[in-house]
Protein backbone atom coordinates (compact mmCIF):
# COMPACT_ATOMS: atom_id res chain seq x y z
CA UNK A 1 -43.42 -98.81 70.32
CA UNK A 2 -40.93 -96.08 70.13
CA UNK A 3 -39.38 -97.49 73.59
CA UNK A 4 -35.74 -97.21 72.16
CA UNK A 5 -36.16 -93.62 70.39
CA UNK A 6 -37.84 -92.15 73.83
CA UNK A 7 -34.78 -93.17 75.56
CA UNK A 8 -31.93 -91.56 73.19
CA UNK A 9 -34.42 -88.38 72.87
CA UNK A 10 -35.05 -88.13 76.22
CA UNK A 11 -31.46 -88.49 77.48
CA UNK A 12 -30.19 -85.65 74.59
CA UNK A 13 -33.29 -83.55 75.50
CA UNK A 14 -32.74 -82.97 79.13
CA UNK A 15 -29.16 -82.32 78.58
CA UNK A 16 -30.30 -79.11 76.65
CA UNK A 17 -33.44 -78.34 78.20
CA UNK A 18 -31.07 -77.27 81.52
CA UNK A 19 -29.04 -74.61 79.23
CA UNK A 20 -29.67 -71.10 80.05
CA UNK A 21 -28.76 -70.39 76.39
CA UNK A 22 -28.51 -72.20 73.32
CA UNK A 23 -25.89 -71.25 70.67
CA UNK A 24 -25.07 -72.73 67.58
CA UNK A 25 -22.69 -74.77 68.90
CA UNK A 26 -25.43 -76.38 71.67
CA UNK A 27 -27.89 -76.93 69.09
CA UNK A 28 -25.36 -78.49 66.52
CA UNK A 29 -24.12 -81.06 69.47
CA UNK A 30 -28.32 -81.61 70.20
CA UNK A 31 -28.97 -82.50 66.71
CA UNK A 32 -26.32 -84.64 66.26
CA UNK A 33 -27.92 -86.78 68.90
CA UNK A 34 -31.19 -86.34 67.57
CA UNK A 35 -29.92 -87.55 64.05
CA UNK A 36 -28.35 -90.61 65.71
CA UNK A 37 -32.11 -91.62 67.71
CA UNK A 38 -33.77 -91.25 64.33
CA UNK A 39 -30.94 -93.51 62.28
CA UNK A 40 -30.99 -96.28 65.17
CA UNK A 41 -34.57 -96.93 64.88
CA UNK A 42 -34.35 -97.01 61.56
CA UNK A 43 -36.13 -94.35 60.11
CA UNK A 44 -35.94 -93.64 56.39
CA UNK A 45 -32.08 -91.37 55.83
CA UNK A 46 -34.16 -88.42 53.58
CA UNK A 47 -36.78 -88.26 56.35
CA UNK A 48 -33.59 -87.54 58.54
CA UNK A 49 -31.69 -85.04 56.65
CA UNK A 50 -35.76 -83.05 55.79
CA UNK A 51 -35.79 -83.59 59.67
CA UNK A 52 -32.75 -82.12 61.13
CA UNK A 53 -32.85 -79.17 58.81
CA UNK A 54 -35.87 -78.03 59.80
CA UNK A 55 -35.62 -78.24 63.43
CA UNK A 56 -31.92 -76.35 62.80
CA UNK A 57 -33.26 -73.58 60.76
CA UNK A 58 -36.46 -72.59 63.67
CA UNK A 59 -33.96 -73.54 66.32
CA UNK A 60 -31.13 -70.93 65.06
CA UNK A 61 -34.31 -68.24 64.63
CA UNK A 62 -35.46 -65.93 66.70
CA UNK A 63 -38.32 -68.13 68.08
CA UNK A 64 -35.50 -69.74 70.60
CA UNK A 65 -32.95 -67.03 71.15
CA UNK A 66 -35.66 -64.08 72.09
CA UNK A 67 -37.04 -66.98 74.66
CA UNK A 68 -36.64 -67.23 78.22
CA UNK A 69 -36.88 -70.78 77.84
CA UNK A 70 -35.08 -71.91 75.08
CA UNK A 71 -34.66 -75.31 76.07
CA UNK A 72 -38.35 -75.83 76.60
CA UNK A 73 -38.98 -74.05 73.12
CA UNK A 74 -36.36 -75.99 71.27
CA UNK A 75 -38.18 -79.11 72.76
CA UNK A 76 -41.54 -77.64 70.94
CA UNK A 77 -40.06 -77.23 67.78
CA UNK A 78 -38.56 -81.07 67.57
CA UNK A 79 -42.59 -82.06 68.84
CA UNK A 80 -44.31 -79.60 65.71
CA UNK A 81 -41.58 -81.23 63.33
CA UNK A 82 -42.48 -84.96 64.62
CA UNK A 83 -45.84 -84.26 63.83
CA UNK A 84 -45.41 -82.75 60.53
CA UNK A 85 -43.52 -85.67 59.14
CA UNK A 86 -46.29 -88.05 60.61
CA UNK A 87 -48.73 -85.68 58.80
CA UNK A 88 -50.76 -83.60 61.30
CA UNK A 89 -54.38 -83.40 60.45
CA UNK A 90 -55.05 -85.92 57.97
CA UNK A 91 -56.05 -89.24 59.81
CA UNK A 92 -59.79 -89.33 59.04
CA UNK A 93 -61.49 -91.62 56.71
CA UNK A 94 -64.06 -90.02 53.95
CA UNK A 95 -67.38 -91.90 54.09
CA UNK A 96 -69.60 -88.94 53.70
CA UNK A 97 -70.21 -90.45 50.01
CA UNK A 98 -73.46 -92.43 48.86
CA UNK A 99 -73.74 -95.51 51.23
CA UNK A 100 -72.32 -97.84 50.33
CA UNK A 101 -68.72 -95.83 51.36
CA UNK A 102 -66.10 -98.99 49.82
CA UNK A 103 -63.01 -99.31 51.25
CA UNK A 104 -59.85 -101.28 49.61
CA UNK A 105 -57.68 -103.32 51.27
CA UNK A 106 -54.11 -103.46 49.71
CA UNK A 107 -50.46 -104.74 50.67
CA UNK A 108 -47.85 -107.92 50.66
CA UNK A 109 -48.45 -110.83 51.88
CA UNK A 110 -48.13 -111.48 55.67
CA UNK A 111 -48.60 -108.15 56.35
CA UNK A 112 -51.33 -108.73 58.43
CA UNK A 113 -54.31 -107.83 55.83
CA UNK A 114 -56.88 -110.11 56.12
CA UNK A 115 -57.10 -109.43 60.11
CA UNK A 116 -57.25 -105.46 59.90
CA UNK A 117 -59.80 -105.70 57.35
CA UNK A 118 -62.10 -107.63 60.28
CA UNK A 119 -60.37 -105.02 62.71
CA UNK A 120 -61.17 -101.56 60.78
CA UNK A 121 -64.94 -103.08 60.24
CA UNK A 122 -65.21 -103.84 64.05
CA UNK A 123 -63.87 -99.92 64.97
CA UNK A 124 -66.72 -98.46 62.16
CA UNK A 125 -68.77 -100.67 63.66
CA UNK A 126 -68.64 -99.91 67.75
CA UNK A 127 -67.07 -96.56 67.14
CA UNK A 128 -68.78 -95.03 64.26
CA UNK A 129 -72.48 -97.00 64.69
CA UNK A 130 -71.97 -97.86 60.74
CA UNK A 131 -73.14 -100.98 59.40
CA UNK A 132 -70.30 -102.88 57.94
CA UNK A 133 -70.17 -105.90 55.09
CA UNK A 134 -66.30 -107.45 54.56
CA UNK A 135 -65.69 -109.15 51.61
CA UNK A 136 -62.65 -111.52 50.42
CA UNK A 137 -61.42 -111.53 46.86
CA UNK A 138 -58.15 -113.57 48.04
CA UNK A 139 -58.53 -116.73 46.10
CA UNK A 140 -55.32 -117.71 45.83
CA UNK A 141 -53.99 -117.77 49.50
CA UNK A 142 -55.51 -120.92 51.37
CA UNK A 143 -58.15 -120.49 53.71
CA UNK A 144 -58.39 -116.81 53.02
CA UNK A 145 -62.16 -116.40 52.61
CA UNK A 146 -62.41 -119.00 55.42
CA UNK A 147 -60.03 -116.69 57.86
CA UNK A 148 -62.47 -113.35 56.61
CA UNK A 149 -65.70 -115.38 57.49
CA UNK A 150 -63.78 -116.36 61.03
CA UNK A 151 -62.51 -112.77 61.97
CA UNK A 152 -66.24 -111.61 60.59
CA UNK A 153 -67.94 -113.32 63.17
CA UNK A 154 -66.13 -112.70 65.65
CA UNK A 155 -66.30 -108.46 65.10
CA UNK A 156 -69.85 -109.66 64.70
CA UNK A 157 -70.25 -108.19 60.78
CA UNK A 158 -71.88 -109.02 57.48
CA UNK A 159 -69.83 -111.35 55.48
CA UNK A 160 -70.39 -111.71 51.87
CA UNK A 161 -69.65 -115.45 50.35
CA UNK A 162 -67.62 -115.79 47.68
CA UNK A 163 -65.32 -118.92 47.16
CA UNK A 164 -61.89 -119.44 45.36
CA UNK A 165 -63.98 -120.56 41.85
CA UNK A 166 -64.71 -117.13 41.26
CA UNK A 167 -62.94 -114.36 39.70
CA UNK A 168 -61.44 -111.51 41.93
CA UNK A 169 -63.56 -109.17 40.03
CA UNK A 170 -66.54 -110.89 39.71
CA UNK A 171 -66.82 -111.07 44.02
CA UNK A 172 -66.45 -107.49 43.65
CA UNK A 173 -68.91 -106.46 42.07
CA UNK A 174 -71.45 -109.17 43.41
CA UNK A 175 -70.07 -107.82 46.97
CA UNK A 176 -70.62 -104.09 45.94
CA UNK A 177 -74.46 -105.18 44.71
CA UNK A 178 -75.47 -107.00 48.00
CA UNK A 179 -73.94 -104.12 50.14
CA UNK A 180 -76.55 -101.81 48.43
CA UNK A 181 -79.66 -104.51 48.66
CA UNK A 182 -78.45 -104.59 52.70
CA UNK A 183 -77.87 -100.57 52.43
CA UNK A 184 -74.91 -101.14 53.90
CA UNK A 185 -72.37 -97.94 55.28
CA UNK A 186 -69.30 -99.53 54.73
CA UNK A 187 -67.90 -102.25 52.04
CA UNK A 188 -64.66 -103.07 53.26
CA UNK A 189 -62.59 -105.35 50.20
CA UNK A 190 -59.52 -107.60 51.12
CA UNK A 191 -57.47 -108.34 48.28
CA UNK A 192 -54.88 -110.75 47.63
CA UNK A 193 -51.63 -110.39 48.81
CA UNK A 194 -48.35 -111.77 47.47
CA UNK A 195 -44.69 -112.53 48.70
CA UNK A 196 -43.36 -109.34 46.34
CA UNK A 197 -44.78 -106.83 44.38
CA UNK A 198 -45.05 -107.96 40.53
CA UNK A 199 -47.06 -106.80 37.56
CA UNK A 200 -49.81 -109.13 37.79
CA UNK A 201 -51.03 -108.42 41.21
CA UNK A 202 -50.95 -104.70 40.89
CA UNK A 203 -53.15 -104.98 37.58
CA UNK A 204 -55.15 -107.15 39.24
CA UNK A 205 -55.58 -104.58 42.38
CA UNK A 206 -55.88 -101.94 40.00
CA UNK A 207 -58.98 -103.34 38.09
CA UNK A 208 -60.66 -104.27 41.26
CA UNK A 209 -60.08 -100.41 41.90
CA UNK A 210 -61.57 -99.07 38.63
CA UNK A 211 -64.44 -101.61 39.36
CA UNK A 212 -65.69 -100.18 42.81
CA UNK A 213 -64.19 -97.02 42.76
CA UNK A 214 -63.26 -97.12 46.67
CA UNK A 215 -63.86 -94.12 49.03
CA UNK A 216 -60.31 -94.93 50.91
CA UNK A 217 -57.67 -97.40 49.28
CA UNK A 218 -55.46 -98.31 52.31
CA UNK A 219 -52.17 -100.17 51.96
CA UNK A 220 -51.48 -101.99 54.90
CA UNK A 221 -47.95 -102.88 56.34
CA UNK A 222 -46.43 -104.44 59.25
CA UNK A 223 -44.01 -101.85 61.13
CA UNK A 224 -41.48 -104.54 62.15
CA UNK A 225 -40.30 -103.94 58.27
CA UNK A 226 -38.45 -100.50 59.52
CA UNK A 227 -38.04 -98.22 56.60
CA UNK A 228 -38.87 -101.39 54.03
CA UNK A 229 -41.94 -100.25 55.14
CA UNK A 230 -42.21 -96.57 53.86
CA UNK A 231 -40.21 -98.32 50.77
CA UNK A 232 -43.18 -101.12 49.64
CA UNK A 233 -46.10 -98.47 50.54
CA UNK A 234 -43.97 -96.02 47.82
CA UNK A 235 -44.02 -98.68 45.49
CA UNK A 236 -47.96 -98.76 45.93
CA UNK A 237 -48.89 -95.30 45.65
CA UNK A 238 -46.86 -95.15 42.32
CA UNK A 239 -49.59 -97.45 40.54
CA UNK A 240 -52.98 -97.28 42.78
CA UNK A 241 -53.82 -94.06 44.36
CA UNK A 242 -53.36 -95.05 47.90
CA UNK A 243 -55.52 -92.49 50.47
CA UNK A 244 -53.79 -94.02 53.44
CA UNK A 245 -51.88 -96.43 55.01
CA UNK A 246 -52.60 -99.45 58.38
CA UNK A 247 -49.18 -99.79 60.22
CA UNK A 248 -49.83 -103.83 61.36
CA UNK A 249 -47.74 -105.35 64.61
CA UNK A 250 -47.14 -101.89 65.85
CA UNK A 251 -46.24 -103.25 69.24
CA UNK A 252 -43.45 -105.42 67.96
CA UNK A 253 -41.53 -102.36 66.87
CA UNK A 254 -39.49 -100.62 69.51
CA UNK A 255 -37.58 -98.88 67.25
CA UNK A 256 -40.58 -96.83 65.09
CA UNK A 257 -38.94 -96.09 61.99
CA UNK A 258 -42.13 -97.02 59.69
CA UNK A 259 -43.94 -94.84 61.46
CA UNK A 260 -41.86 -92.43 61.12
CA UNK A 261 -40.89 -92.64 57.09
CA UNK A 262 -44.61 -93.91 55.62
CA UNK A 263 -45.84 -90.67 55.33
CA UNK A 264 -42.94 -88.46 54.29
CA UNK A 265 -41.69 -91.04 51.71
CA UNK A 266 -45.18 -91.77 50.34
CA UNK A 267 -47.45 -88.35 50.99
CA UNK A 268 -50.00 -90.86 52.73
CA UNK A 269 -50.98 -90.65 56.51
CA UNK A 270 -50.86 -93.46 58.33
CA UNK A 271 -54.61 -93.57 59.21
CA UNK A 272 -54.83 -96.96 61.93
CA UNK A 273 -52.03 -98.64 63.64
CA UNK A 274 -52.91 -101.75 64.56
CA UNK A 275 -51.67 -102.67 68.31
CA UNK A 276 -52.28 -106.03 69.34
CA UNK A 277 -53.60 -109.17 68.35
CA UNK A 278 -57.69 -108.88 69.73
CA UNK A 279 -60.02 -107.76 67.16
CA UNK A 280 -60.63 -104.67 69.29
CA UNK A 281 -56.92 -103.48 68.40
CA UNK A 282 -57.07 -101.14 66.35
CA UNK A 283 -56.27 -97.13 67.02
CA UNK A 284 -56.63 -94.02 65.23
CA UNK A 285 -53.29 -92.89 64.20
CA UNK A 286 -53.20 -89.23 66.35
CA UNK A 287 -49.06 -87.83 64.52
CA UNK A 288 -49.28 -84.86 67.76
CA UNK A 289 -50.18 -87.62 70.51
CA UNK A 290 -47.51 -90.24 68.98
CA UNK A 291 -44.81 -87.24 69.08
CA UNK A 292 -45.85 -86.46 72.37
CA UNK A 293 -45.34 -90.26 73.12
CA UNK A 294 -42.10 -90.13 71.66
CA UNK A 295 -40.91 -87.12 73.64
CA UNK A 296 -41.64 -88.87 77.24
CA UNK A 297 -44.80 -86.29 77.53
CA UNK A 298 -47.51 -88.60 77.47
CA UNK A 299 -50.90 -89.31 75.73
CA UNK A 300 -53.37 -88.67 78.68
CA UNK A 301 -56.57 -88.34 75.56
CA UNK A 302 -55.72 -91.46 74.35
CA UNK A 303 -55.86 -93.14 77.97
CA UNK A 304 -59.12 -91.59 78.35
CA UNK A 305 -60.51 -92.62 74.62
CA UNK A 306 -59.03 -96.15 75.57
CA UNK A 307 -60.88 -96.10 79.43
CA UNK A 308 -64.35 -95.44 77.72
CA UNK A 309 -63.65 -97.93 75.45
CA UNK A 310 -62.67 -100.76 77.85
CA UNK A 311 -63.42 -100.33 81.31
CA UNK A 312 -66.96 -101.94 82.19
CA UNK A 313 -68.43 -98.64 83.32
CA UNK A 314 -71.17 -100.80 85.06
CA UNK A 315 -68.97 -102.57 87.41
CA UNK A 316 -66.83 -99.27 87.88
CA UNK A 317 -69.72 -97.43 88.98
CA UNK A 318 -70.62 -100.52 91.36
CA UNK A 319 -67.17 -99.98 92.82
CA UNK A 320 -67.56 -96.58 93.13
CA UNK A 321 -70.98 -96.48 95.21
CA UNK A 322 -69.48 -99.37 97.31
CA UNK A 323 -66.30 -97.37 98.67
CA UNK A 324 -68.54 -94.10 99.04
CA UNK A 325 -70.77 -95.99 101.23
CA UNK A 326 -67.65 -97.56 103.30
CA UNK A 327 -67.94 -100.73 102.60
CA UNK A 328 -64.49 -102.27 101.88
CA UNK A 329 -62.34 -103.01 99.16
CA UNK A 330 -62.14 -106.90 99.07
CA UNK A 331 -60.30 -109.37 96.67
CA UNK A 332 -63.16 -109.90 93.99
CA UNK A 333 -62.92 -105.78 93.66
CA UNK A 334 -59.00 -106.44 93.30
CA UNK A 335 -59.63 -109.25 90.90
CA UNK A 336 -61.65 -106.86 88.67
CA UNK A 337 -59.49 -103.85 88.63
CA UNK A 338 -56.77 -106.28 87.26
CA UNK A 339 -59.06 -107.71 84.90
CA UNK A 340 -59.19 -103.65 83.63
CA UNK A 341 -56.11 -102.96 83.73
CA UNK A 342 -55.10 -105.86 81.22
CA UNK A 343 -57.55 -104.47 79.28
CA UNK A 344 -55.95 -101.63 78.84
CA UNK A 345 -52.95 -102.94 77.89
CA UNK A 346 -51.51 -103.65 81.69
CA UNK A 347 -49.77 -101.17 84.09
CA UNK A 348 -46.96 -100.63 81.68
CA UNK A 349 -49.16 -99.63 78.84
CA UNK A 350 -51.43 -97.56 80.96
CA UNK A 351 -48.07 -95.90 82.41
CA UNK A 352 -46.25 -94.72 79.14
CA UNK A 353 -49.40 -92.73 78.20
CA UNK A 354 -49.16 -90.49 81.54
CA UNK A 355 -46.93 -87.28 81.44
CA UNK A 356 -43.19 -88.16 82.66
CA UNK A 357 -43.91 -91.77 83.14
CA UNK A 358 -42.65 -93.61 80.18
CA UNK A 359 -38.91 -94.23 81.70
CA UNK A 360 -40.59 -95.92 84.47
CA UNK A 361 -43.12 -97.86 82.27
CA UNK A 362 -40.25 -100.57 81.29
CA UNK A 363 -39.45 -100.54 85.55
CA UNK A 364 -43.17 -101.52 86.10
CA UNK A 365 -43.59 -104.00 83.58
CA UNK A 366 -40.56 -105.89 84.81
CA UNK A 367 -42.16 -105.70 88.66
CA UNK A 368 -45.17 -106.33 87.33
CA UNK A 369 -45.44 -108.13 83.87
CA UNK A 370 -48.36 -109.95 82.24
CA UNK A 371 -47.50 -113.43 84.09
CA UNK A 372 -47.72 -111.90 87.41
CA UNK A 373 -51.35 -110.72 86.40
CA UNK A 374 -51.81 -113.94 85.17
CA UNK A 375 -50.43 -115.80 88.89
CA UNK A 376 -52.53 -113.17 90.86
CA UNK A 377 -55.82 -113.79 89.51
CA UNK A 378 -55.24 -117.79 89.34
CA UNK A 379 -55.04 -117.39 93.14
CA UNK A 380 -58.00 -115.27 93.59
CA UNK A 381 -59.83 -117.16 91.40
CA UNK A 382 -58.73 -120.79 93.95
CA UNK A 383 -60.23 -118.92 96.84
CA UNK A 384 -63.78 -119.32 98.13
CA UNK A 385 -66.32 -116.30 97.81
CA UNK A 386 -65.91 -116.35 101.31
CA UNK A 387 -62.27 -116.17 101.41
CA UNK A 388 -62.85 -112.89 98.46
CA UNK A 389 -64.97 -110.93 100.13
CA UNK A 390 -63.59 -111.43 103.85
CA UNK A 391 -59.23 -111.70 103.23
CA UNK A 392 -58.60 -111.50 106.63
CA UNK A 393 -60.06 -115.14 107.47
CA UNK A 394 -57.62 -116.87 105.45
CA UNK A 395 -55.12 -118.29 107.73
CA UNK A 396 -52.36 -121.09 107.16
CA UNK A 397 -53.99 -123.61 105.91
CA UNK A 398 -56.48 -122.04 103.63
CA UNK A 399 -53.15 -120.50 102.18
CA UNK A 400 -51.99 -124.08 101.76
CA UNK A 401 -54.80 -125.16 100.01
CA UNK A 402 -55.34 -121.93 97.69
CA UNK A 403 -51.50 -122.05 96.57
CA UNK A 404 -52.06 -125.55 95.28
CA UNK A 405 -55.22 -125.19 93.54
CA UNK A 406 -53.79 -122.64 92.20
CA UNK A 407 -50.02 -123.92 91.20
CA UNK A 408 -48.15 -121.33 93.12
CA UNK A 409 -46.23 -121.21 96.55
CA UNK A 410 -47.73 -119.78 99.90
CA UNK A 411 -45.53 -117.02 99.53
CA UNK A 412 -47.31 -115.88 96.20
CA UNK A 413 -50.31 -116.10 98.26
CA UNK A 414 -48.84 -114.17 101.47
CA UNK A 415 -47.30 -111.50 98.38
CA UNK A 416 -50.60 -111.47 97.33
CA UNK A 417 -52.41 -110.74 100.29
CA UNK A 418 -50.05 -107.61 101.08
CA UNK A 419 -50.58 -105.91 97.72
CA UNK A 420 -54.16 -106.32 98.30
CA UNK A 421 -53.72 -104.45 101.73
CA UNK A 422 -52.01 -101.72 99.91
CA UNK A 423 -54.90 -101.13 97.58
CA UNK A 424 -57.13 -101.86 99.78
CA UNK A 425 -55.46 -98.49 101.78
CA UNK A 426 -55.11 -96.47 98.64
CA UNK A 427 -59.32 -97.17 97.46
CA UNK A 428 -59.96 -95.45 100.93
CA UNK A 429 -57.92 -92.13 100.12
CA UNK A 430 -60.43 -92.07 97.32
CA UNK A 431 -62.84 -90.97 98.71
CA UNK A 432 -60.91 -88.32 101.15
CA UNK A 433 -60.08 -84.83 99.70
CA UNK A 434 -57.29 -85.07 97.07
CA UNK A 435 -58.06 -88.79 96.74
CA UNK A 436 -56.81 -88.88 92.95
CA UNK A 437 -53.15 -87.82 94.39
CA UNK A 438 -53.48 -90.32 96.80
CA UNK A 439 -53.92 -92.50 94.26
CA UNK A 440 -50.88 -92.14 92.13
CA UNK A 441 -49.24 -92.08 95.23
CA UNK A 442 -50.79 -95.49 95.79
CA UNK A 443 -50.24 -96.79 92.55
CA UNK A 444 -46.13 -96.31 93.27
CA UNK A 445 -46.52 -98.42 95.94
CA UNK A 446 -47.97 -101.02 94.04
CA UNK A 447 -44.95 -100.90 91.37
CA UNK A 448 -42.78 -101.48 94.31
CA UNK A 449 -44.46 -104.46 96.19
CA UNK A 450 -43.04 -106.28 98.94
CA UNK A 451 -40.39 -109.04 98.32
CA UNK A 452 -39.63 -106.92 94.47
CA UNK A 453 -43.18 -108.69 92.70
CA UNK A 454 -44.04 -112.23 91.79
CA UNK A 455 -40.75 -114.15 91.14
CA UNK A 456 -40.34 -115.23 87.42
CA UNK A 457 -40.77 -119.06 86.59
C-alpha cells in the first residue's frame, strides 16, 4: 500500500531536504509536488486543499526558517500533518463496558464484511485473551450465516445459530442473550450488506443498533474504492453513529487514497486495516507509523509486533542454541527461515517496514517474489533428510533426481545450493561481534543472488 505515493513523496522530498534554505518560492514548488502525490492516489480534493494549507502555513513559520535544518524540519511537519488527517490517537476499541462489550458490523456489499467480522474476533481473541461469540443477521445474502459459521471455526470462536427464517432483529437479541448465559467479552454482529445504500437497509441497521446498543459500530470498506471510500463511510455516519471504520483489501491499493480521506471526510478513525486474505490479517491502524511508511522512514514497531506474532519462537530459539554451539546452518534451517519470512509477509514486506528500505522493497520482490519461495522450498522439500542436513553430499545425480521430483531444472537446484552457502556464511557472523550488521549486510547479498534469482515461468 502507498507504493505509488512513497515514490512521488520521496523523489519531491529529497529534492528539498538538500536546500540550505527554504524560501517561499522552494516551499511553493515542494507543495505543488506534494499536491500532485496526494491527487494521483486519489485522495479525497478537500483533504488536499485542508492538507497543503497546513503544511504551508508551519512551513512559512518560524519553526523552519530559525532551523538549521529546514529540510529535515519541513519533512516533520508533512509527517505530523499525515498523521493528523489519519487521526493520531484514536485507534482503540472501548470494551471496558459490562461484558458482553457488542460490536456492529456495517457497510456495502462486497466489501469484505462477513470475513473481518471472523478476523476482528480472531485479533480480540489471540491478542486481547477476550472470549469472543460472532453472530450473522445476513439473511438475505446466500450462504452468509454458512460463510460466518466457516470463518468461525476456523479463528476457532463461538458461533451463535441463527438461519435465514428469522428476523434480523430477532437473531439479535437471541445472540445478545446467549453471549451473557456464555459471559461472553465480545459480541461481534455482521449485518447485511447491499449493492447501494437505500432506506431500507439503513433502518434496518439502525434498529438492530437501538436493539443492542453496540460498544463500537464499525463500517467496513474495501480501500481499492479510492476516495468512494471516504464518500460511502460519510453516507453512514450521517444515519448510524459510526465509532470507526475497517479499511478491507488494503494490499490491493497502491495508491492509498481511502486511507487517507476516511477519517477527515467522516471524523471516524480508521481503527483495523485488513491486509491479506488469512484470518490472522488483520492490523491495528497506527496514523504516525502509516505516515512514517509513507515517507520512506519505516515501521521498525510494527515489524517487531508482527515478529512476536508470527515467528515460531520455539524453533527460533532452537536455531539460535544450534549456531551458538557451532553446529552448522543446514537446508532444513534454510527451509524454516523461509517458511518465516512468508509469514511475515516475504522479504519485500519485511523490507518496506525498515528505515530507508522501501525503494528497494519493489527491487527485492522482483529478485525474489513469492514463486521463487514457493520453487525453493519444493526443492528442499524433494531432498532426503540426509541430503538437508549434510548439502555438501549432493552431487550430480542427486541434483538430477531432486530437480525432477521437484519440477524444476538442475540449475534451480545449483542456484539453490549457492544462496544457501551465502546464508549459511551470514548465520556464522551471528554469532561474532556486530553479528546483526553482518546480517543486513548478508541479507543484501541474498537480494542479489547469483544468476539475478529464480527465472520466472
Amino acid at each position: 500500500m502507498f507504493e505509488s505515493l512513497t515514490e512521488r513523496l520521496g523523489k519531491t522530498l529529497s529534492n528539498i531536504t538538500g536546500k540550505a534554505r527554504l524560501t517561499e518560492e522552494n516551499i511553493q514548488e515542494a507543495l505543488r509536488e506534494v499536491r500532485v502525490a496526494l491527487l494521483e492516489a486519489d485522495v479525497a480534493l478537500p483533504v488536499v486543499k485542508s492538507f497543503i494549507t497546513s503544511v504551508k502555513e508551519r512551513a512559512l513559520g518560524a519553526e523552519v526558517s530559525s532551523s538549521l535544518s529546514p529540510g529535515q524540519v519541513f519533512i516533520r511537519i508533512v509527517n505530523d500533518e499525515l498523521v493528523s488527517i489519519m487521526g493520531a490517537g484514536e485507534g482503540e476499541l472501548n470494551l471496558a463496558v459490562q461484558p458482553p462489550a457488542v460490536i456492529l458490523m456495517a457497510g456495502l456489499q462486497g466489501a469484505g464484511k462477513t470475513t473481518s467480522t471472523a478476523k476482528l474476533g480472531r485479533f480480540l481473541k489471540s491478542r486481547q485473551q477476550k472470549s469472543v461469540m460472532v453472530a450473522s443477521t445476513d439473511v438475505y445474502r446466500p450462504a452468509a450465516i454458512d460463510q460466518l459459521r466457516t470463518l468461525a471455526e476456523q479463528a476457532d470462536l463461538n458461533f451463535f445459530e441463527s438461519n435465514t427464517d428469522q428476523k434480523p432483529l430477532d437473531i439479535a437479541k437471541a445472540a445478545l442473550s446467549e453471549a451473557k448465559k456464555q459471559f461472553a467479552d465480545v459480541l461481534i454482529i455482521d449485518t447485511a450488506g447491499r449493492l447501494g445504500i437505500d432506506e431500507e437497509m439503513m433502518q434496518e441497521i439502525r434498529d438492530l443498533y437501538v436493539t443492542v446498543s453496540p460498544t463500537e459500530t464499525l463500517f467496513v470498506v474495501d480501500a481499492l474504492t479510492g476516495q468512494d471510500a471516504a464518500n460511502t463511510a460519510k453516507a453512514f455516519s450521517d444515519v448510524l453513529p459510526l465509532t470507526g471504520v475497517v479499511l478491507t483489501k488494503a494490499d490491493g491499493d497502491s495508491r492509498g487514497g481511502a486511507a487517507l480521506s476516511v477519517r477527515a471526510v467522516t471524523g471516524k478513525p480508521i481503527k483495523f486495516m485488513a491486509v491479506g486474505e488469512t484470518i490472522e490479517d488483520l492490523d491495528v491502524f497506527h496514523p504516525d507509523r502509516i505516515a512514517s511508511r509513507i515517507l520512506g522512514m519505516g515501521d521498525v514497531l510494527s515489524l517487531i509486533e508482527e515478529a512476536e506474532q508470527k515467528v515460531d519462537k520455539k524453533k527460533a530459539r532452537k536455531l539460535a542454541s544450534k549456531l551458538k554451539k557451532g553446529k552448522g546452518f543446514d537446508l532444513e534451517d534454510f527451509r524454516d527461515q523461509i517458511q518465516q519470512m512468508n509469514n511475515m509477509g516475504g522479504l519485500a514486506g519485511m523490507m518496506d517496514k525498515l528505515p530507508g528500505m522501501g525503494q528497494m522493497a519493489q527491487a527485492a520482490q522482483e529478485k525474489m517474489n513469492d514463486k521463487s519461495f514457493i520453487q525453493m522450498e519444493a526443492i528442499i522439500n524433494s531432498m532426503t533428510p540426509g541430503e538437508r542436513r549434510f548439502p555438501d553430499k549432493i552431487n550430480g545425480s542427486r541434483k538430477k533426481r531432486i530437480a525432477g521430483g521437484s519440477g524444476t531444472q538442475i540449475q534451480d537446484v545449483n542456484r539453490l545450493l549457492k544462496q544457501h552457502k551465502q546464508m549459511q556464511k551470514m548465520m556464522k557472523k551471528l554469532g561474532k561481534k556486530g553479528g546483526m550488521a553482518n546480517m543486513m549486510r548478508g541479507m543484501g547479498g541474498m537480494m542479489q543472488p547469483p544468476g539475478g534469482g529464480f527465472p520466472q515461468r
